[in-house]
Protein backbone atom coordinates (compact mmCIF):
# COMPACT_ATOMS: atom_id res chain seq x y z
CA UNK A 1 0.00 0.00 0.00
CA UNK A 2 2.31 2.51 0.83
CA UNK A 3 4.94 1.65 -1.84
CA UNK A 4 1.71 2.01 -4.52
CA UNK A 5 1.30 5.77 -2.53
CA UNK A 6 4.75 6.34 -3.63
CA UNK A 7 4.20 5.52 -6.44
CA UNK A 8 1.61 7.57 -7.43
CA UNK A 9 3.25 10.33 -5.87
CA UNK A 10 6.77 10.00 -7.71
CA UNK A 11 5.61 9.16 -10.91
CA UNK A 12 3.95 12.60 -12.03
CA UNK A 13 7.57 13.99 -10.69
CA UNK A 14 9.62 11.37 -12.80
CA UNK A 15 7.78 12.27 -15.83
CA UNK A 16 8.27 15.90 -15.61
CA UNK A 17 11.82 15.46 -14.60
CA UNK A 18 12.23 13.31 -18.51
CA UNK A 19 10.71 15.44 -20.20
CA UNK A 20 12.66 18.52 -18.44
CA UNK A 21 15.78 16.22 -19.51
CA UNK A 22 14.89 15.28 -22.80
CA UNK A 23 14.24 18.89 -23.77
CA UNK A 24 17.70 20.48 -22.73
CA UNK A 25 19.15 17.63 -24.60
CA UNK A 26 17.12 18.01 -27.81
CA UNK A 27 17.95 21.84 -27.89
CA UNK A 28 21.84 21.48 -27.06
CA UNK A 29 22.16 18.74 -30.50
CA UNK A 30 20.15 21.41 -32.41
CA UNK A 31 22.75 24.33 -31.00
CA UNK A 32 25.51 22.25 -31.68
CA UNK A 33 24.21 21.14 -35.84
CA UNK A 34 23.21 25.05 -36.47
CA UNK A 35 27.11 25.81 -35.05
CA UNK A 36 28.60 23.01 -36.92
CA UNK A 37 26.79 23.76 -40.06
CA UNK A 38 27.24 27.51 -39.93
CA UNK A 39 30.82 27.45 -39.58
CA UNK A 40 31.00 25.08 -42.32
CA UNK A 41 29.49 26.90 -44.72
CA UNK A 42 29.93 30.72 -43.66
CA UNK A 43 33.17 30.69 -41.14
CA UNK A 44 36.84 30.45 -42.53
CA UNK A 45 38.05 26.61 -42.10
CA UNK A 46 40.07 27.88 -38.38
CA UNK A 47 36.98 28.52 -37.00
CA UNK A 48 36.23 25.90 -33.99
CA UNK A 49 33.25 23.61 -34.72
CA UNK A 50 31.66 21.02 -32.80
CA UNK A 51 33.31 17.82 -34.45
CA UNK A 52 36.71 19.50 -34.34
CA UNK A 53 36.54 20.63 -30.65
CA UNK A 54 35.40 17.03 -29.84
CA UNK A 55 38.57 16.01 -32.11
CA UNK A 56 41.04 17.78 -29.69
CA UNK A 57 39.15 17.21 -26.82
CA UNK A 58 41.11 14.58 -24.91
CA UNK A 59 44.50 15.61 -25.86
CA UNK A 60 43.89 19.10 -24.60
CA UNK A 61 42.53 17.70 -21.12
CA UNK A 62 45.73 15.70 -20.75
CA UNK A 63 48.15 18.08 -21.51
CA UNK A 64 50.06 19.50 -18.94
CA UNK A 65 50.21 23.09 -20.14
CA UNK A 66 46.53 23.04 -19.76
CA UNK A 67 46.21 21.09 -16.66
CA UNK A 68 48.64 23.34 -15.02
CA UNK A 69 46.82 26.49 -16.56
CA UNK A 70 42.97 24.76 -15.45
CA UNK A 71 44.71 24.13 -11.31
CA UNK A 72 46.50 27.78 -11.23
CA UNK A 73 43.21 29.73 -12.70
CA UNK A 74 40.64 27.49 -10.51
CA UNK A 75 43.42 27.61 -7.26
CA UNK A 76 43.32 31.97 -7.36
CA UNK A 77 39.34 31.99 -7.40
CA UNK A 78 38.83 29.50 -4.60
CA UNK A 79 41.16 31.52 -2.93
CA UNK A 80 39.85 34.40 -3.50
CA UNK A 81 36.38 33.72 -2.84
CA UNK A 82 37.48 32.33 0.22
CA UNK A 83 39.14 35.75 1.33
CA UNK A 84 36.09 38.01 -0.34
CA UNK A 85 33.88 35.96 1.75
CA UNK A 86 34.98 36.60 5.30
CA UNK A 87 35.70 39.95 4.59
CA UNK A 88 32.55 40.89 2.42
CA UNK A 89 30.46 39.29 5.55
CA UNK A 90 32.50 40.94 8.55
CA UNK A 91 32.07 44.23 6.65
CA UNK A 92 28.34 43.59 5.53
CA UNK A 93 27.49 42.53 9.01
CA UNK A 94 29.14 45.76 10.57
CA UNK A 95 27.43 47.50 7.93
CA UNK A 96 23.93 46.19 8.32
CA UNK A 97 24.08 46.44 12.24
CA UNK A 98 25.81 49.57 13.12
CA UNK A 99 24.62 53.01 11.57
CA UNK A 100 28.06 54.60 11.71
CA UNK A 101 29.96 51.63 9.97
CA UNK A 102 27.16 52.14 7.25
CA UNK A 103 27.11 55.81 6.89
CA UNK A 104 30.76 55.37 6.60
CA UNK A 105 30.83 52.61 4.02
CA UNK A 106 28.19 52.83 1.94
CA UNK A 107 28.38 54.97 -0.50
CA UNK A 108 32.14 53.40 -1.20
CA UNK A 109 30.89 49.94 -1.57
CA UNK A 110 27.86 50.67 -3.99
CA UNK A 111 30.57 52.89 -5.97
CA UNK A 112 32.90 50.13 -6.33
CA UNK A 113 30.72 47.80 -7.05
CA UNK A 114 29.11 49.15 -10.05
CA UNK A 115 32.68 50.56 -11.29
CA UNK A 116 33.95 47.98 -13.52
CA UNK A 117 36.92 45.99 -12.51
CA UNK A 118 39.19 46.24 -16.15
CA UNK A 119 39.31 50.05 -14.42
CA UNK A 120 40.91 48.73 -11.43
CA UNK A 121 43.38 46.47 -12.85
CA UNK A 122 46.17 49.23 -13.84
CA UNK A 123 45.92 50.24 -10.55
CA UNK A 124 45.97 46.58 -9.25
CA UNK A 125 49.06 45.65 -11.09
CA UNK A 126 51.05 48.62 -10.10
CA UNK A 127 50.01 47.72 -6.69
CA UNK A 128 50.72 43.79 -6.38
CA UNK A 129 53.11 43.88 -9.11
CA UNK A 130 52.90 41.81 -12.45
CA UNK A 131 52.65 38.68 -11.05
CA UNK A 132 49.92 36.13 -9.16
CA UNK A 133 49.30 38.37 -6.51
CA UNK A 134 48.00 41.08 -9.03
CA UNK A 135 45.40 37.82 -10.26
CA UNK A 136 44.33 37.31 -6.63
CA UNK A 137 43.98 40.98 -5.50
CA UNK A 138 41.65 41.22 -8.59
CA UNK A 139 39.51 38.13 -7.94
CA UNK A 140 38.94 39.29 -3.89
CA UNK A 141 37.83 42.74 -5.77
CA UNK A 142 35.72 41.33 -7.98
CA UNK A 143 33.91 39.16 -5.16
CA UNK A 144 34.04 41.19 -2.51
CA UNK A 145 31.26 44.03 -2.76
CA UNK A 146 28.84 41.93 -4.06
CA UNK A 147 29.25 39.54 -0.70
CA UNK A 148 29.52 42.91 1.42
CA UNK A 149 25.95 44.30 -0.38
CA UNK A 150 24.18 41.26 0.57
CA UNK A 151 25.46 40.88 3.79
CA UNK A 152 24.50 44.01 4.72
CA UNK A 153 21.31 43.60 3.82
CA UNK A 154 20.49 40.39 5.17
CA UNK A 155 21.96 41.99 8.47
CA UNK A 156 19.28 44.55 7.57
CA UNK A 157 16.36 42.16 7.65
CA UNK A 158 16.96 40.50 11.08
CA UNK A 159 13.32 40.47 12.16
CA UNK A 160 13.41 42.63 15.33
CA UNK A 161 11.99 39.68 17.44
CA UNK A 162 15.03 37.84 17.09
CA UNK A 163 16.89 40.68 18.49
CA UNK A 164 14.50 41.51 21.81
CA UNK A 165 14.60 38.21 22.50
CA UNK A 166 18.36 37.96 22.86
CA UNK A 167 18.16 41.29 24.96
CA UNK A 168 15.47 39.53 27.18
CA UNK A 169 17.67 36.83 27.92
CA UNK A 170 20.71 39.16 28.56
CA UNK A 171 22.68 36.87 25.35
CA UNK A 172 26.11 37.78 24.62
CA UNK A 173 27.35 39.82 21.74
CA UNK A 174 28.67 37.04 20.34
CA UNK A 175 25.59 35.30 20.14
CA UNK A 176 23.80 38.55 18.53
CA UNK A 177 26.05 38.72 16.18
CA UNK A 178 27.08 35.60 14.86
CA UNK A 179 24.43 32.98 15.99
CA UNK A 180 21.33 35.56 15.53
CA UNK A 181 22.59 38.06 12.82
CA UNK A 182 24.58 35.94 10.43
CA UNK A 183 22.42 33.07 10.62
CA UNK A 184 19.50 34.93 9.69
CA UNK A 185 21.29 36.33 7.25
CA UNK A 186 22.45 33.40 5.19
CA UNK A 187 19.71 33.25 2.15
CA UNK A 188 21.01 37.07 1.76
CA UNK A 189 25.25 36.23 1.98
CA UNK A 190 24.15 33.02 -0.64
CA UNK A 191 22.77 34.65 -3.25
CA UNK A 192 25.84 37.28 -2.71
CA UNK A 193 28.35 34.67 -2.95
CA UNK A 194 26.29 32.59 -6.03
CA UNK A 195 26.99 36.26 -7.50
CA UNK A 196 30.41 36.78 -6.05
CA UNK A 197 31.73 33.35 -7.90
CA UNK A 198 30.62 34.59 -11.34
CA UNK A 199 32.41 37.83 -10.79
CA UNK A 200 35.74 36.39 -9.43
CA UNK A 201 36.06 33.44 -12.59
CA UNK A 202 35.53 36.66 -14.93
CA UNK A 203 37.72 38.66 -12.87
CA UNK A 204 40.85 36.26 -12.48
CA UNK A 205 40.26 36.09 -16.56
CA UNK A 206 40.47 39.24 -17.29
CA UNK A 207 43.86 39.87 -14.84
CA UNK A 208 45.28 36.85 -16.94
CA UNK A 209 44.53 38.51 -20.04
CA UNK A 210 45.89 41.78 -19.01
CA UNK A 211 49.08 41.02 -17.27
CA UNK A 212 49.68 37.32 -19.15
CA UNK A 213 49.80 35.20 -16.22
CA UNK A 214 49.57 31.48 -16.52
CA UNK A 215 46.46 30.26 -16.50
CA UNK A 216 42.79 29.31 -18.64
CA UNK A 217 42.60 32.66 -19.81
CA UNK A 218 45.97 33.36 -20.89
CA UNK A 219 45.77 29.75 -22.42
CA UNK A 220 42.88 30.72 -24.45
CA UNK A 221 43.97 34.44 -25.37
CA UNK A 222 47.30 32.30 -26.91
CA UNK A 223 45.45 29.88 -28.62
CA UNK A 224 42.99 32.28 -30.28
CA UNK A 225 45.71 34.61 -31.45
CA UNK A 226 47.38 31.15 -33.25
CA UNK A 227 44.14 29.89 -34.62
CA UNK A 228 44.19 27.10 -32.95
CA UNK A 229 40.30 27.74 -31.81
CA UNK A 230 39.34 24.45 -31.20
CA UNK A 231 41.52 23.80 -28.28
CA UNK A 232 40.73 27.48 -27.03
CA UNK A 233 36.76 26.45 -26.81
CA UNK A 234 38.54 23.66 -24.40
CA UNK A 235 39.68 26.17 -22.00
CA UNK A 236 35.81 28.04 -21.89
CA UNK A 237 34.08 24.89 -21.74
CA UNK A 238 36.63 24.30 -18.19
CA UNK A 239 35.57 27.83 -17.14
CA UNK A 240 31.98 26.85 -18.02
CA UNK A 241 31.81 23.27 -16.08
CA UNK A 242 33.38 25.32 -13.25
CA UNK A 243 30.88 27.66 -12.81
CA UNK A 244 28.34 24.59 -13.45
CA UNK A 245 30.33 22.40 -10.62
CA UNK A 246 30.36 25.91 -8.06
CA UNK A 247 26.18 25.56 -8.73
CA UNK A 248 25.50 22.39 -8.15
CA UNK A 249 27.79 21.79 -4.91
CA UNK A 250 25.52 25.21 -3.85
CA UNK A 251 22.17 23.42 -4.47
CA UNK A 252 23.59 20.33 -2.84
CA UNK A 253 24.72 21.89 0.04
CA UNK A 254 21.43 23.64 0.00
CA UNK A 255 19.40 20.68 0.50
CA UNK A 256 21.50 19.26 2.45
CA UNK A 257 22.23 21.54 5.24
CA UNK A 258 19.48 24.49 4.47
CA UNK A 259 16.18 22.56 2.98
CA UNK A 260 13.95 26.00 4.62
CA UNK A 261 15.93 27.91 2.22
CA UNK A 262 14.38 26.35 -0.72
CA UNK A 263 10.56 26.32 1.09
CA UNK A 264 11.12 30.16 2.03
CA UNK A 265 12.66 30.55 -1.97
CA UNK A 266 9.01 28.28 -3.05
CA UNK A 267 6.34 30.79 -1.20
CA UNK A 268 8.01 34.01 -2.42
């Protein structure tokens, strides 16, 4: 009886979840034939195409050039999302909590956020030199304000109850802070740091471009200028599965540890 329940329950969900499937597959072969036959019969023959890029595709994984460009280009963002994200939330939080840290702040972390970061780089590089540290000051840029925005924010939002009834019961300000204040704050710093990823992969590109450090972007800025396209298309599709791995450890690590995020992300 209650396996037939189940059933009935689960199979509605496993249809939806084929056809969901099947679509996303039908639509990437039809990407990949328009690409394959529009660079055939409009592009010049260096052009990357499907077959070619599948052609080139397993000695360009193995290759130590790339495999050592993939680990030091992956290595700076972790990094650097690691150091944006305990200084975006110790700043958000102190911004979100304390009037004077946000009158202070404010107006400098909105501005740098919406200036763009190829600005910043010159200034970077003279800074941190032409070298890796130039790459990892860049990526902690990049990530930072948006971590520090949504912080504050969700520091913002702490429903007032929370707060009066850590007064009532004389908690410490550790507690406030960190077990009351951050805590509440989490859907806010997640969506900052879902953000902050995407900004730091483009931003440790770009510093590779601009000051040719070793590394996926570099890699594919070299083998673009020598037409060799079809192993630069490699290098995005690494950047791409990256950014495809960072979202699907988040959702795991959603349900897994926070399933009232999703219910709270369902009834808005």
């Amino acid at each position: 009886m209650i396996v037939e329940i189940f059933k009935k329950h689960q199979m509605p969900r496993l249809r939806f979840l084929n056809l969901d499937l099947c679509a996303k597959i039908i639509a990437g072969i039809m990407i990949l034939v328009i690409w394959q036959i529009g660079v055939a019969l409009f592009a010049a023959n260096f052009v990357a195409k499907p077959l070619s890029i599948i052609g080139v595709f397993p000695d360009v994984i193995t290759d130590e050039v790339f495999i050592e460009a993939t680990a030091a280009t992956l290595s700076a963002v972790i990094k650097g999302l690691f150091i944006a994200l305990i200084a975006g939330t110790i700043v958000g939080v102190a911004m979100g909590r304390v009037k004077f840290f946000d009158r202070l702040l404010n107006l400098y972390i909105n501005g740098f956020y919406t200036m763009p970061m190829v600005a910043a780089l010159p200034l970077l590089t003279i800074w941190f030199g032409y070298e890796s540290n130039a790459r990892l000051a860049t990526i902690v840029f990049a990530a930072f304000f948006s971590i520090a925005m949504s912080a504050r924010d969700g520091a913002r939002a702490v429903p007032p109850e929370y707060l009066e009834v850590c007064s009532a019961y004389r908690a410490k300000p550790y507690h406030i802070w960190f077990d009351i204040t951050v805590f509440s704050s989490l859907p806010y710093l997640i969506a900052g740091f879902r953000l902050a990823a995407g900004r730091a992969l483009v931003g440790a590109v770009i510093a590779e471009f601009f000051i040719s450090l070793d590394g996926l972007g570099m890699y594919i800025l070299s083998h673009t200028r020598s037409f060799q396209h079809n192993e630069a298309v490699v290098g995005v599709l690494m950047l791409i599965a990256f950014g495809l791995t960072f979202e699907s450890t988040m959702n795991w690590v959603m349900r897994r540890y926070f399933p009232w995020y999703r219910r709270e992300g369902r009834g808005a």
